[in-house]
C-alpha atoms as a PDB file:
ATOM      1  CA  UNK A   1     -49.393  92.404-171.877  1.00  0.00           C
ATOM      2  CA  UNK A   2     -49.161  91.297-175.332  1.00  0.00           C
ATOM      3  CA  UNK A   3     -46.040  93.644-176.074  1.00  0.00           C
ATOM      4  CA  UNK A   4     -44.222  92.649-173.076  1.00  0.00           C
ATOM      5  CA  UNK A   5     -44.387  88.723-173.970  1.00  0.00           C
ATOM      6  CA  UNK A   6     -41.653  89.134-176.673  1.00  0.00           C
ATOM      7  CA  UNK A   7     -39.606  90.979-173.861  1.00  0.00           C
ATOM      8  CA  UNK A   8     -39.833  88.265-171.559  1.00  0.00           C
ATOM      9  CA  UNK A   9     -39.397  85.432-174.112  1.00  0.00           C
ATOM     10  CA  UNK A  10     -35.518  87.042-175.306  1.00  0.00           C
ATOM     11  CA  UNK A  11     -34.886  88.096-171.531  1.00  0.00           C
ATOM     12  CA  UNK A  12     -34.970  84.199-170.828  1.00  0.00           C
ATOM     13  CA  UNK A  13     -33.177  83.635-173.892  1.00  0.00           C
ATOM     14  CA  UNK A  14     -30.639  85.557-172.904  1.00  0.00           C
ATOM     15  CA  UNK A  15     -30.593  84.093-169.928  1.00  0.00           C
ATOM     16  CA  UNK A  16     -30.543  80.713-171.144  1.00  0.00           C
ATOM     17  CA  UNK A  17     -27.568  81.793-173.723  1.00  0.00           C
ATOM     18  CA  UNK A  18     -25.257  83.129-170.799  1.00  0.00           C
ATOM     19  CA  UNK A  19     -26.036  80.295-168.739  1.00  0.00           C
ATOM     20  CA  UNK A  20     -24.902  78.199-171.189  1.00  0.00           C
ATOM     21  CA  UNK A  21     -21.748  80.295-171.727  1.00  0.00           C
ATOM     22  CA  UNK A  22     -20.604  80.407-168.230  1.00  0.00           C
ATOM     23  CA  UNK A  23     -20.801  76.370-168.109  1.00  0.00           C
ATOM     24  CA  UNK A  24     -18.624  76.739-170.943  1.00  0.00           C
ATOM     25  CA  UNK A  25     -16.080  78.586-169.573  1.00  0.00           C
ATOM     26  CA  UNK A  26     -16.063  77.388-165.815  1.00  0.00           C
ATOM     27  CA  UNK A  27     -15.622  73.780-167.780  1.00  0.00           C
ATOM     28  CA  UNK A  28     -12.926  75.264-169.819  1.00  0.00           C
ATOM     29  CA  UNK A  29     -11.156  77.189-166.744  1.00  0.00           C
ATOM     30  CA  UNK A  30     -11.614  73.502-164.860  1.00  0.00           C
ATOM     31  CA  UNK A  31      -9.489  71.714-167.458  1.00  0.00           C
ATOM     32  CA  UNK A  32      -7.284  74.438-167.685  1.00  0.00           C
ATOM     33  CA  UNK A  33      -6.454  74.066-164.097  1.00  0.00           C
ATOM     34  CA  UNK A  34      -6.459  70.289-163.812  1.00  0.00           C
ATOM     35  CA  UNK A  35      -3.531  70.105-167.142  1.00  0.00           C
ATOM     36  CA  UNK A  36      -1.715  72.737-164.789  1.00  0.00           C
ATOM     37  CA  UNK A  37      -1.997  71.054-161.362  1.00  0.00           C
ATOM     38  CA  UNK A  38      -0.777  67.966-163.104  1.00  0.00           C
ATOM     39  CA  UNK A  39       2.159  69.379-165.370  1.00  0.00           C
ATOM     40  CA  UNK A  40       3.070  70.911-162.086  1.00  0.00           C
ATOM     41  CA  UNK A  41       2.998  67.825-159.779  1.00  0.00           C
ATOM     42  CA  UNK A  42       6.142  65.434-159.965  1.00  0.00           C
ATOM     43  CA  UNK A  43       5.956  62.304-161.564  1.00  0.00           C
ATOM     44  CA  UNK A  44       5.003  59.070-159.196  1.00  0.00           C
ATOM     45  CA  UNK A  45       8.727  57.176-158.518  1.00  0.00           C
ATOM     46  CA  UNK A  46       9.057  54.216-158.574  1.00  0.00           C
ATOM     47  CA  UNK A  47       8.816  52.505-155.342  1.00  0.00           C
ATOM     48  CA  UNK A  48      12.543  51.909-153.838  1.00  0.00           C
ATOM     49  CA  UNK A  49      13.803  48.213-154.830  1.00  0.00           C
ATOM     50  CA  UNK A  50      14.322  46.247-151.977  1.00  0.00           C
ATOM     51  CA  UNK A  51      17.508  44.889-151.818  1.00  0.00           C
ATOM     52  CA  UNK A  52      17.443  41.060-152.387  1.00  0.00           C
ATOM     53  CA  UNK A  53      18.525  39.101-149.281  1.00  0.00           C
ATOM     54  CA  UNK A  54      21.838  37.304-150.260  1.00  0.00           C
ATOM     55  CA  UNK A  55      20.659  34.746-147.142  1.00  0.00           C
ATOM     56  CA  UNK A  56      18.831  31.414-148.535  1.00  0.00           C
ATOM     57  CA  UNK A  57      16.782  28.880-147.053  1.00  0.00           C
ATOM     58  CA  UNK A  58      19.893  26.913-145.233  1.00  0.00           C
ATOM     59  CA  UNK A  59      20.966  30.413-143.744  1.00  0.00           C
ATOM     60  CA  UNK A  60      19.697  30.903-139.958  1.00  0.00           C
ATOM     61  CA  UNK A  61      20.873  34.160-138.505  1.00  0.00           C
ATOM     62  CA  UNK A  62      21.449  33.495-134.930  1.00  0.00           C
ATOM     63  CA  UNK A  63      21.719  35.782-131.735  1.00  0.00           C
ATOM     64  CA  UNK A  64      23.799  34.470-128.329  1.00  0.00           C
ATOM     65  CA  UNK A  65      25.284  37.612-125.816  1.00  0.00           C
ATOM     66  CA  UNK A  66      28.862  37.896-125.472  1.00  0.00           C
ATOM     67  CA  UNK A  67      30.869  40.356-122.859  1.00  0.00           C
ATOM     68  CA  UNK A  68      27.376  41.722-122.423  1.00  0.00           C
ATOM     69  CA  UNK A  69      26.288  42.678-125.968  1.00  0.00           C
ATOM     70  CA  UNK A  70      24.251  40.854-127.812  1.00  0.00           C
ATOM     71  CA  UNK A  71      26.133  39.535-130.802  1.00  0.00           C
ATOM     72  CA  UNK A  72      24.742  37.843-134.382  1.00  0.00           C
ATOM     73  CA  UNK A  73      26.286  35.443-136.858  1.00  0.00           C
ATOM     74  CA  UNK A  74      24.840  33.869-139.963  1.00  0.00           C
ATOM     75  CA  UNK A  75      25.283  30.420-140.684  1.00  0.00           C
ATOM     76  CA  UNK A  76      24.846  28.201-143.371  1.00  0.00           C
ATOM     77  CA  UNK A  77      24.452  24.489-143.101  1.00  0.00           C
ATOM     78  CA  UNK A  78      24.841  22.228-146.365  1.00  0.00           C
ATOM     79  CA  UNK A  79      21.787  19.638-147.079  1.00  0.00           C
ATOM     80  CA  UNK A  80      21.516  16.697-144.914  1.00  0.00           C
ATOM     81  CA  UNK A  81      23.565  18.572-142.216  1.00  0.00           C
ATOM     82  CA  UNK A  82      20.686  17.223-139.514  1.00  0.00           C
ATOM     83  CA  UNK A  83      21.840  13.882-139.969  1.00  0.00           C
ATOM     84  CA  UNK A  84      25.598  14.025-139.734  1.00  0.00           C
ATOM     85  CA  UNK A  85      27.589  13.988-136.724  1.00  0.00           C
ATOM     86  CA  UNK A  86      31.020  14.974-137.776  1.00  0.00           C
ATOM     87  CA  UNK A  87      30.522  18.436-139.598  1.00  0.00           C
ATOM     88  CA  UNK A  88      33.501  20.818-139.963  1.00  0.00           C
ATOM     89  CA  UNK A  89      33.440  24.522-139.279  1.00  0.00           C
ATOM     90  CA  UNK A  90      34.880  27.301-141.100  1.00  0.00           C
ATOM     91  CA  UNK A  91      34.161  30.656-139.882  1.00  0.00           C
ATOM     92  CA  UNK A  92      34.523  33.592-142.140  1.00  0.00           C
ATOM     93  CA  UNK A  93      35.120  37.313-140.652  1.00  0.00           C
ATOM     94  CA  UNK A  94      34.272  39.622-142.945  1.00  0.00           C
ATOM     95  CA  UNK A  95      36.537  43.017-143.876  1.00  0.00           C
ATOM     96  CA  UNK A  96      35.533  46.028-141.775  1.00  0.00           C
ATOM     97  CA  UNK A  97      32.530  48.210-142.711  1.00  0.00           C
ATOM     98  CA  UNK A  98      31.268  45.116-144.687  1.00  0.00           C
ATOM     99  CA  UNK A  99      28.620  42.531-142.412  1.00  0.00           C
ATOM    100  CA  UNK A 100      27.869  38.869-142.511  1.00  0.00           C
ATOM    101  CA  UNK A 101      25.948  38.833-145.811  1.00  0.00           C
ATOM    102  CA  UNK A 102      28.722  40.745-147.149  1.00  0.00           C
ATOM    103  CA  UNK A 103      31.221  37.852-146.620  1.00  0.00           C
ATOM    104  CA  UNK A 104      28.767  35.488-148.115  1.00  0.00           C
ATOM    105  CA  UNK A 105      28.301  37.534-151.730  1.00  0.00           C
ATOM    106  CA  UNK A 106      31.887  38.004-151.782  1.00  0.00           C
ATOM    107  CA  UNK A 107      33.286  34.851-151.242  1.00  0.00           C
ATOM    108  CA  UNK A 108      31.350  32.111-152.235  1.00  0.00           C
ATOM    109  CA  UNK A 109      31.964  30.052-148.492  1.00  0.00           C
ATOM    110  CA  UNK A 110      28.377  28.967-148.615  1.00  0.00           C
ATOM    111  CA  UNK A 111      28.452  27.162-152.497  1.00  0.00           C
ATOM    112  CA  UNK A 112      31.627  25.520-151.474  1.00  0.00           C
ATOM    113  CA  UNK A 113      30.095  24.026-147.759  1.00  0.00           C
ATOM    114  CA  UNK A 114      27.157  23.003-150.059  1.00  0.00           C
ATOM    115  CA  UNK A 115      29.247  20.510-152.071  1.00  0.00           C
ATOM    116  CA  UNK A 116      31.984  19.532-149.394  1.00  0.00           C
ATOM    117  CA  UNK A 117      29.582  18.725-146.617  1.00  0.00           C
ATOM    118  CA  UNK A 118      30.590  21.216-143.841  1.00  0.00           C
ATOM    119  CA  UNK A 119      29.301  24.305-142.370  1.00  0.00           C
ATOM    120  CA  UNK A 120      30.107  28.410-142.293  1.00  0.00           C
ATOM    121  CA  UNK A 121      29.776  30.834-139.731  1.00  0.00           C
ATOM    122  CA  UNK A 122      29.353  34.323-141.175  1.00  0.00           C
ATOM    123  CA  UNK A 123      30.124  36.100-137.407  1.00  0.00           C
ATOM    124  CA  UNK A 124      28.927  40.144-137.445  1.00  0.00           C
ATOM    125  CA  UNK A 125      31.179  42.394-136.219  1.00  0.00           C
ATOM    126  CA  UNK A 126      30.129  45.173-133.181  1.00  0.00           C
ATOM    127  CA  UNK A 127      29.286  48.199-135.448  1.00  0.00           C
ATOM    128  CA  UNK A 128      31.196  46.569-138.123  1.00  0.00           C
ATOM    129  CA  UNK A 129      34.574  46.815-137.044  1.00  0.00           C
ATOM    130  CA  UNK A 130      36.864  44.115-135.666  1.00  0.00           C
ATOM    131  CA  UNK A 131      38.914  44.352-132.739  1.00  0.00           C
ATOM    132  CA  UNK A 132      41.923  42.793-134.048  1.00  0.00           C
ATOM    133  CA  UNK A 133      44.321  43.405-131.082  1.00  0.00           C
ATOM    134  CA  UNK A 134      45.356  46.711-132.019  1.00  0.00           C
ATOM    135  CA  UNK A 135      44.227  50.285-130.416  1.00  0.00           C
ATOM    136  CA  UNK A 136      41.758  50.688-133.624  1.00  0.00           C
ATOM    137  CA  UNK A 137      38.730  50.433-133.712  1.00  0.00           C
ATOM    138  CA  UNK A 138      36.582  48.705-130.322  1.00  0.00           C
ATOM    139  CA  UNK A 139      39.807  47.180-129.156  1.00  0.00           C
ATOM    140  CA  UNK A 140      39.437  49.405-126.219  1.00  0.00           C
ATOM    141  CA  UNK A 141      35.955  47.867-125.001  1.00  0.00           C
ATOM    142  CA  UNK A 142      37.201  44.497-124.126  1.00  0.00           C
ATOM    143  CA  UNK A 143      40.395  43.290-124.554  1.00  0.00           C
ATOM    144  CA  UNK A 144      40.704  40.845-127.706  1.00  0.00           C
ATOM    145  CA  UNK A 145      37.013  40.525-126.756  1.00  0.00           C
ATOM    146  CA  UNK A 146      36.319  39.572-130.721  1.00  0.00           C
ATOM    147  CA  UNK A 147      38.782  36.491-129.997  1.00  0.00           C
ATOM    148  CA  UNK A 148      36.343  35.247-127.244  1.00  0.00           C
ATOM    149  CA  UNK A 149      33.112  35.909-129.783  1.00  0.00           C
ATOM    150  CA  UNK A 150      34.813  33.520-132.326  1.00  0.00           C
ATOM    151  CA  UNK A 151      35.012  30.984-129.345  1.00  0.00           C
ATOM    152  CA  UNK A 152      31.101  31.757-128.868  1.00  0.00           C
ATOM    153  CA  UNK A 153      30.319  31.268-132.096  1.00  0.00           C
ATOM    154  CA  UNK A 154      31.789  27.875-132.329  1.00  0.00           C
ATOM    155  CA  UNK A 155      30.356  26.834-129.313  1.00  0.00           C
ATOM    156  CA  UNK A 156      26.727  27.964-130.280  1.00  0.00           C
ATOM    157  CA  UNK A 157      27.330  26.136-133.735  1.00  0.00           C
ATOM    158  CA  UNK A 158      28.051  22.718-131.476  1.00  0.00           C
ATOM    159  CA  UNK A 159      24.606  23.000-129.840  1.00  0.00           C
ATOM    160  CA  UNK A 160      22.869  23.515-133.774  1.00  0.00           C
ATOM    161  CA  UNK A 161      24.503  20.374-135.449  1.00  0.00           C
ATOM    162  CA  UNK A 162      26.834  17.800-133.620  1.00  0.00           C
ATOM    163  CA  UNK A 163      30.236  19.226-135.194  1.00  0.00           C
ATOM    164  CA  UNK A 164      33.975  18.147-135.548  1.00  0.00           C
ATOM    165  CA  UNK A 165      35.973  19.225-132.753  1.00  0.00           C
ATOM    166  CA  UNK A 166      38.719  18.501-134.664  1.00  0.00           C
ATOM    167  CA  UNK A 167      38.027  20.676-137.318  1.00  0.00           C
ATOM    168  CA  UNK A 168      37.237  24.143-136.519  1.00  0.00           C
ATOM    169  CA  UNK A 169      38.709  26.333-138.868  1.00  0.00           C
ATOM    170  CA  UNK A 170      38.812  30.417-139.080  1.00  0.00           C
ATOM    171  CA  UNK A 171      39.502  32.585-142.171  1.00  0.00           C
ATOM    172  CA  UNK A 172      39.066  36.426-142.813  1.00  0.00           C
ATOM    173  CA  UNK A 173      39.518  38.926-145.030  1.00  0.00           C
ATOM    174  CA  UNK A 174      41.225  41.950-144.622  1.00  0.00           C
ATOM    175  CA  UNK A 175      40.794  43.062-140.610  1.00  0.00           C
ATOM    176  CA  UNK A 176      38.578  40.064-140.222  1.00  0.00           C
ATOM    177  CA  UNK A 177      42.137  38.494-141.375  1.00  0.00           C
ATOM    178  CA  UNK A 178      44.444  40.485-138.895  1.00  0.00           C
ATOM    179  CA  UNK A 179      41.669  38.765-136.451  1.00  0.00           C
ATOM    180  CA  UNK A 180      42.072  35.296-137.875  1.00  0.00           C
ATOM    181  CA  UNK A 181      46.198  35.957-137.348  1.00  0.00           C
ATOM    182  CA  UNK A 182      44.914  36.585-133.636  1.00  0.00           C
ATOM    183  CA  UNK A 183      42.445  33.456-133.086  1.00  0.00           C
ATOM    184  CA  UNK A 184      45.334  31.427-134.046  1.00  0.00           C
ATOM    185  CA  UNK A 185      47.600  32.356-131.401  1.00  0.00           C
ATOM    186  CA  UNK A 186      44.655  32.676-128.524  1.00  0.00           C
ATOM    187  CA  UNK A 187      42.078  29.472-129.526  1.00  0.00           C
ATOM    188  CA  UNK A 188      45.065  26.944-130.163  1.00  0.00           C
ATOM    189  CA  UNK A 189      43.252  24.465-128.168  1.00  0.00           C
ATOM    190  CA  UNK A 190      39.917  24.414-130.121  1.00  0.00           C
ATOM    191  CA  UNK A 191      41.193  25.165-133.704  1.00  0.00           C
ATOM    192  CA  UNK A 192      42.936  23.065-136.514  1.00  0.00           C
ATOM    193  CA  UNK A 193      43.983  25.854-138.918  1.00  0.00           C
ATOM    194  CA  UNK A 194      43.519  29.290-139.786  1.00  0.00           C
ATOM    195  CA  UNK A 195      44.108  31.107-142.822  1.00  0.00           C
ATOM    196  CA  UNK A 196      44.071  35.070-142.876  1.00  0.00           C
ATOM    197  CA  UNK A 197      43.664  36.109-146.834  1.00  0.00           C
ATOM    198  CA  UNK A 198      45.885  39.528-146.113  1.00  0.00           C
ATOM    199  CA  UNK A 199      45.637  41.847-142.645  1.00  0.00           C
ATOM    200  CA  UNK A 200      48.789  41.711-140.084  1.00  0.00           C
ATOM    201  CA  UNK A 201      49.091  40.054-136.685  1.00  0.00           C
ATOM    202  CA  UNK A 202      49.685  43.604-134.638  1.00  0.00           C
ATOM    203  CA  UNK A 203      49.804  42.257-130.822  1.00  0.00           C
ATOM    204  CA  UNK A 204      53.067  42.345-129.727  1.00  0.00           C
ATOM    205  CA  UNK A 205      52.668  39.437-126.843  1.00  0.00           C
ATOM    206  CA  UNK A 206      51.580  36.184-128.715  1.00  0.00           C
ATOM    207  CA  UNK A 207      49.544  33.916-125.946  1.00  0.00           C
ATOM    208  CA  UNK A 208      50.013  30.676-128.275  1.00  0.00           C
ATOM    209  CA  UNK A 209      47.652  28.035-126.677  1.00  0.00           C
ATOM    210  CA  UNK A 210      48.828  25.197-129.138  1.00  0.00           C
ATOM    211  CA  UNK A 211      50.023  24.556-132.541  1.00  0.00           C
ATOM    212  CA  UNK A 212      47.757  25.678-135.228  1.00  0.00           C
ATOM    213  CA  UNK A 213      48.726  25.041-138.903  1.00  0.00           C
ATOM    214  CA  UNK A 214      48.178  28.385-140.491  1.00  0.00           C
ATOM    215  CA  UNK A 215      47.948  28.998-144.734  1.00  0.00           C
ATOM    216  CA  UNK A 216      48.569  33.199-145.376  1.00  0.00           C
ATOM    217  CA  UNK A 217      47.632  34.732-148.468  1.00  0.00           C
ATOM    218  CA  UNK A 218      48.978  37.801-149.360  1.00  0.00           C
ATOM    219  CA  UNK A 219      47.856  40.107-152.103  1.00  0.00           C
ATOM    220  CA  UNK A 220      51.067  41.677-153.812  1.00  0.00           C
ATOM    221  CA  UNK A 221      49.060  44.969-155.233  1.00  0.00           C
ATOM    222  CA  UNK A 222      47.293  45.515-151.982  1.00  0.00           C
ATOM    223  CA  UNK A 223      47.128  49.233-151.190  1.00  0.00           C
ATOM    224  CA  UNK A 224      46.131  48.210-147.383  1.00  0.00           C
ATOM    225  CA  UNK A 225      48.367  45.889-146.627  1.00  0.00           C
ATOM    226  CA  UNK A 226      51.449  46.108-148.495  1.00  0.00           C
ATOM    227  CA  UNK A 227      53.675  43.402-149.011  1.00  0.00           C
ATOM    228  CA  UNK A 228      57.017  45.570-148.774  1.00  0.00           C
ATOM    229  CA  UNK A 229      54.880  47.735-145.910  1.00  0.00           C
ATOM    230  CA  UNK A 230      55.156  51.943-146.233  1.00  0.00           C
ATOM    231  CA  UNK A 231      52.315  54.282-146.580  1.00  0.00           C
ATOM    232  CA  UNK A 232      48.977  52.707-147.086  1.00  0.00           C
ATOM    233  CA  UNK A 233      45.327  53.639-147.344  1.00  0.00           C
ATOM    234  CA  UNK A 234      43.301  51.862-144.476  1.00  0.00           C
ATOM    235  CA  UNK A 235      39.828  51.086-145.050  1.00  0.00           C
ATOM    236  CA  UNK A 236      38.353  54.448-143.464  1.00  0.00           C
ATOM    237  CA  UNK A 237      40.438  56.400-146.401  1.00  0.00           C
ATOM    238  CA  UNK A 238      42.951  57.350-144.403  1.00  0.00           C
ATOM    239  CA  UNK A 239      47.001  57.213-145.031  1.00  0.00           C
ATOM    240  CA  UNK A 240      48.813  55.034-142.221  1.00  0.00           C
ATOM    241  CA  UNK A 241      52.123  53.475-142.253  1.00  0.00           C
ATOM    242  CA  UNK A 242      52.369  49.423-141.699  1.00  0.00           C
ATOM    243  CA  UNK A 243      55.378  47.192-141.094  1.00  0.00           C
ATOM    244  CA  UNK A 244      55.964  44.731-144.300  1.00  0.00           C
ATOM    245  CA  UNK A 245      53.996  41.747-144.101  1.00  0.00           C
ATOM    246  CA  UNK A 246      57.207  39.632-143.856  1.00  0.00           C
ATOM    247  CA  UNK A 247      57.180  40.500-139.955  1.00  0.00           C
ATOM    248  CA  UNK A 248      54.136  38.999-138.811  1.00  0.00           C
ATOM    249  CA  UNK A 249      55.131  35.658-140.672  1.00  0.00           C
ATOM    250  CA  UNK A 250      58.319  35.681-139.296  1.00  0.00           C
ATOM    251  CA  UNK A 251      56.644  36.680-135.523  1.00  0.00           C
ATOM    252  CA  UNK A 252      54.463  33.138-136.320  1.00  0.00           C
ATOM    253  CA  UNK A 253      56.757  31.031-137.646  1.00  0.00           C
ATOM    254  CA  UNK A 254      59.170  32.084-134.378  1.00  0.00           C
ATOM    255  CA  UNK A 255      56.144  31.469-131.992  1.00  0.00           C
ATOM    256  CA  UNK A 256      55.571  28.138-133.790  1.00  0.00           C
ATOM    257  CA  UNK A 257      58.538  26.664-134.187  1.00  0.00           C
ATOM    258  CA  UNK A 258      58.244  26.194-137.234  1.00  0.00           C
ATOM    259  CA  UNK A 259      61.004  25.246-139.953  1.00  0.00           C
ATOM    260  CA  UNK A 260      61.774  26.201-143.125  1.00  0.00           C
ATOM    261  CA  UNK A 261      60.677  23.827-146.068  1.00  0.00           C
ATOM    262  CA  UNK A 262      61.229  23.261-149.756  1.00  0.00           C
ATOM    263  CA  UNK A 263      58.807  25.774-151.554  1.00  0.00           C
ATOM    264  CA  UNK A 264      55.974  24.868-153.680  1.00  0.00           C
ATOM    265  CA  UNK A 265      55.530  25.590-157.139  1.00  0.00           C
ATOM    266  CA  UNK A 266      52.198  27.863-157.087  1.00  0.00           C
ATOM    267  CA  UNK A 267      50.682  28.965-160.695  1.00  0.00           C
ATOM    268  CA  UNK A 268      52.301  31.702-162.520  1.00  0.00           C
ATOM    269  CA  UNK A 269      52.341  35.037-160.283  1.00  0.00           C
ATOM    270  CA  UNK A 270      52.309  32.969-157.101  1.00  0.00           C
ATOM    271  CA  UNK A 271      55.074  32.630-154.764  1.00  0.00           C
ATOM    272  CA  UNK A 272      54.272  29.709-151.916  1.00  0.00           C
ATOM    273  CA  UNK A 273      56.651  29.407-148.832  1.00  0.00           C
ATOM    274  CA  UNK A 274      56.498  26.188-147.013  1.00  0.00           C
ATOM    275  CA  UNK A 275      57.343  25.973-143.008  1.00  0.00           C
ATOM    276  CA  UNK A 276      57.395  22.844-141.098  1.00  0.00           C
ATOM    277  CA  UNK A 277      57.929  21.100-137.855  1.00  0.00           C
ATOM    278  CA  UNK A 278      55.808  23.769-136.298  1.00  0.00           C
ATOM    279  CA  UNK A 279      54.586  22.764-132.824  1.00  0.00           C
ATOM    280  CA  UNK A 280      52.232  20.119-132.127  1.00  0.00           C
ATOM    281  CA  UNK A 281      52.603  18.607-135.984  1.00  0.00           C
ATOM    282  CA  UNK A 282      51.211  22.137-137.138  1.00  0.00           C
ATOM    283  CA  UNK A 283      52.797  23.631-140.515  1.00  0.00           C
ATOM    284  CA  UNK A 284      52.322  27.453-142.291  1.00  0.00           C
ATOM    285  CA  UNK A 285      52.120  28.369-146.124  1.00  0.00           C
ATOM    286  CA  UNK A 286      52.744  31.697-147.428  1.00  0.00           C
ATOM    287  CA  UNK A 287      51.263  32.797-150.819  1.00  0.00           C
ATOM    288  CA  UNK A 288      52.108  36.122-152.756  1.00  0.00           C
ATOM    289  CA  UNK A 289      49.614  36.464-155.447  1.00  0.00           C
ATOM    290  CA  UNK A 290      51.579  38.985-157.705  1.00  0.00           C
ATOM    291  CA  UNK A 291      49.405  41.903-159.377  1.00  0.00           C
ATOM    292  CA  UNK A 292      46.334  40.942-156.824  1.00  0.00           C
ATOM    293  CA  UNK A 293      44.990  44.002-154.824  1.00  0.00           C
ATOM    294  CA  UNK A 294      42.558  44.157-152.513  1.00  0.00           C
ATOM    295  CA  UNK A 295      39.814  41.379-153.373  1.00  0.00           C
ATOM    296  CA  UNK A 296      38.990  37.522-152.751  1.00  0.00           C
ATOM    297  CA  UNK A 297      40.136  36.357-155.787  1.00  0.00           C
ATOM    298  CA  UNK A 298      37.899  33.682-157.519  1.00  0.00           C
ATOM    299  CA  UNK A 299      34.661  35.042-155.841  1.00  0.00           C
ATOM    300  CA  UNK A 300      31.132  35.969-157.168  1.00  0.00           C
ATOM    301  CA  UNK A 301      32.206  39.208-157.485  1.00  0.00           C
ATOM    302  CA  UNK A 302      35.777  39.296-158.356  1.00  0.00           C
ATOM    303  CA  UNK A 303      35.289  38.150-162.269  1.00  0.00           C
ATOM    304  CA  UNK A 304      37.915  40.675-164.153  1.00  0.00           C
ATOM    305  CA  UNK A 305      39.314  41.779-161.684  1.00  0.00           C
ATOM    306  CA  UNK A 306      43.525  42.277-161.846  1.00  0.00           C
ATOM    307  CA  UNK A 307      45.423  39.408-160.297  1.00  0.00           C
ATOM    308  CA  UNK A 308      41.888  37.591-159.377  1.00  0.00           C
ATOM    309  CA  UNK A 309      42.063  34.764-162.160  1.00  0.00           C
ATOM    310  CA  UNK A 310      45.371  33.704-160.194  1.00  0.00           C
ATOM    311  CA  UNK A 311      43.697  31.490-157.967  1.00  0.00           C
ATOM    312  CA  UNK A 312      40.650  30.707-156.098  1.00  0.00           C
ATOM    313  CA  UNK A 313      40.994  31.838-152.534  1.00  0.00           C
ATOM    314  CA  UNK A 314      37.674  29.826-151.084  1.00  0.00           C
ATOM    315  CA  UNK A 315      38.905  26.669-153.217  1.00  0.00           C
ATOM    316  CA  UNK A 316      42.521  26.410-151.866  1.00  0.00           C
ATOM    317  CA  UNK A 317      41.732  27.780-148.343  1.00  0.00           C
ATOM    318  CA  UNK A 318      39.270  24.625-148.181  1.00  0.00           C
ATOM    319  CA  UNK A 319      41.966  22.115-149.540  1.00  0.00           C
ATOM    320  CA  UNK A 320      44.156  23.648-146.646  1.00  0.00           C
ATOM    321  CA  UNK A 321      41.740  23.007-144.214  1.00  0.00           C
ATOM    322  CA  UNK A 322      40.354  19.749-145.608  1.00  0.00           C
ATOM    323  CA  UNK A 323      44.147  18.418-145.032  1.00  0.00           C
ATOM    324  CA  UNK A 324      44.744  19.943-141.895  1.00  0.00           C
ATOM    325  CA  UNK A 325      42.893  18.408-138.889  1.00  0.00           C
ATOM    326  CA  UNK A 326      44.263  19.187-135.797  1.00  0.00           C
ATOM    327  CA  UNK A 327      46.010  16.444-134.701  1.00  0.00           C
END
């Protein structure tokens, strides 16, 4: 018994040592695979920025059904809007593919309303395109159905804040402008003025309601609309071939009535033509912007941009409007 003590006592050591070895290793094998499970797992990302509403607290977005869709438009009122009872309108179409809040952070319709006192309609086009009164596009779902939305809008902005019937006013950009063309000739008897910054009128039939004064601007480096017409690239990408923009002024002017007037001197690289005597009292102005392509020139985001320090589209198209009630 004596002898075998010794025996036990360096069994258990040995024992104890290996023990003590295989924590050793099963801690080093751990760490081994925790530095390769995390060299192998990707790095966290950042969580996606959300995209910063361009809408602010005097934007409502509003909802009403027209031709049985339901149809949205933005609009913006300027402070103490509740307490007037003479507010104009000026409703802004945006370009196709773009949407309500695009028109708003390109143009700059909203800061303007703020200091002028009136309001803006941003209207949303039906899967972002415009039916303009061509075969593009939705104009096969309901004939100049976008015509009758404007008309919606406007009437949906009357039962918001007591407004000017005297001064409802329409403006677009690109095919929101070839619509503005349009909601001249069709909403004569509800609108003062229009003024389409480029697009064409296409339809071929005007249905002029009334006189409606009507202020064009035309970009002269536009490579949708050309001024001289030809091959263009539409806003899909794709080449298509346009009349010059000459004819649909001279298809308005001839549906107005409208005479021929002494030009205007414009600032350098701008061209203004001047008709008058245009039915009901109305009158048209036509500005080439030389060197301008296809941008609202004097917008948020326009700053550098060739041509764009020509003039300020929002700023003029308001003094047009300002000056043009219908009578």
């Amino acid at each position: 018994m004596i002898q075998r003590q010794p025996d036990r006592d360096r069994a258990a050591a040995r024992l104890d040592t290996l023990d003590r070895v295989s924590r050793t290793l099963v801690t080093a094998v751990l760490a081994a695979l925790l530095v390769v499970a995390c060299a192998a797992a990707p790095a966290p990302s950042a969580a996606p920025a959300t995209p910063r509403s361009v809408l602010g607290e005097r934007d409502t977005r509003y909802t009403i059904r027209h031709d049985t869709v339901d149809r949205t438009y933005v609009l913006h009122a300027p402070p103490g809007a509740e307490a007037r009872a003479d507010l104009p309108v000026v409703v802004m179409l945006h370009a196709d593919g773009s949407t309500s809040e695009g028109a708003i952070a390109l143009t700059g319709w909203s800061a303007k309303a703020d200091r002028e006192g009136f309001i803006v309609a941003y209207p949303q086009a039906d899967r972002g395109v415009w039916n303009d009164g061509t075969s593009r596009g939705l104009a096969g779902r309901v004939p100049n159905g976008d015509v009758g939305f404007i008309g919606a809008v406007l009437t949906d902005v009357d039962r918001h804040f007591k407004t000017d019937p005297a001064r409802l006013y329409v403006t677009g950009f690109s095919t929101g402008a070839s619509l503005a063309w349009l909601a001249g000739a069709e909403l004569g008897h509800r609108l003062a003025a229009v003024a389409p910054f480029g697009g064409q009128l296409w339809p071929e039939k005007l249905n002029i309601a009334r006189g409606v004064s009507l202020l064009q601007i035309a970009p002269g480096a536009d490579p949708q609309y050309p001024l001289a017409g030809g091959r263009a690239v539409d806003a899909a990408g794709l080449a298509v071939d346009l009349p010059p923009v000459a004819r649909s002024r001279d298809r308005w002017v001839n549906a107005e009535r409208c005479q021929p007037g002494t030009p205007l001197p414009g600032p350098d690289g701008v061209k203004v033509r001047v008709y008058r005597g245009c039915r009901d009292g109305a009158e048209a102005l036509f500005y080439d912007v030389e060197g301008l392509g296809h941008v609202w020139p004097g917008g948020p985001t326009s700053g550098g941009l060739a041509g764009a320090d020509r003039i300020d589209a929002t700023a003029l198209i308001w003094e047009f409007f300002r000056t043009h009630p219908r009578p």
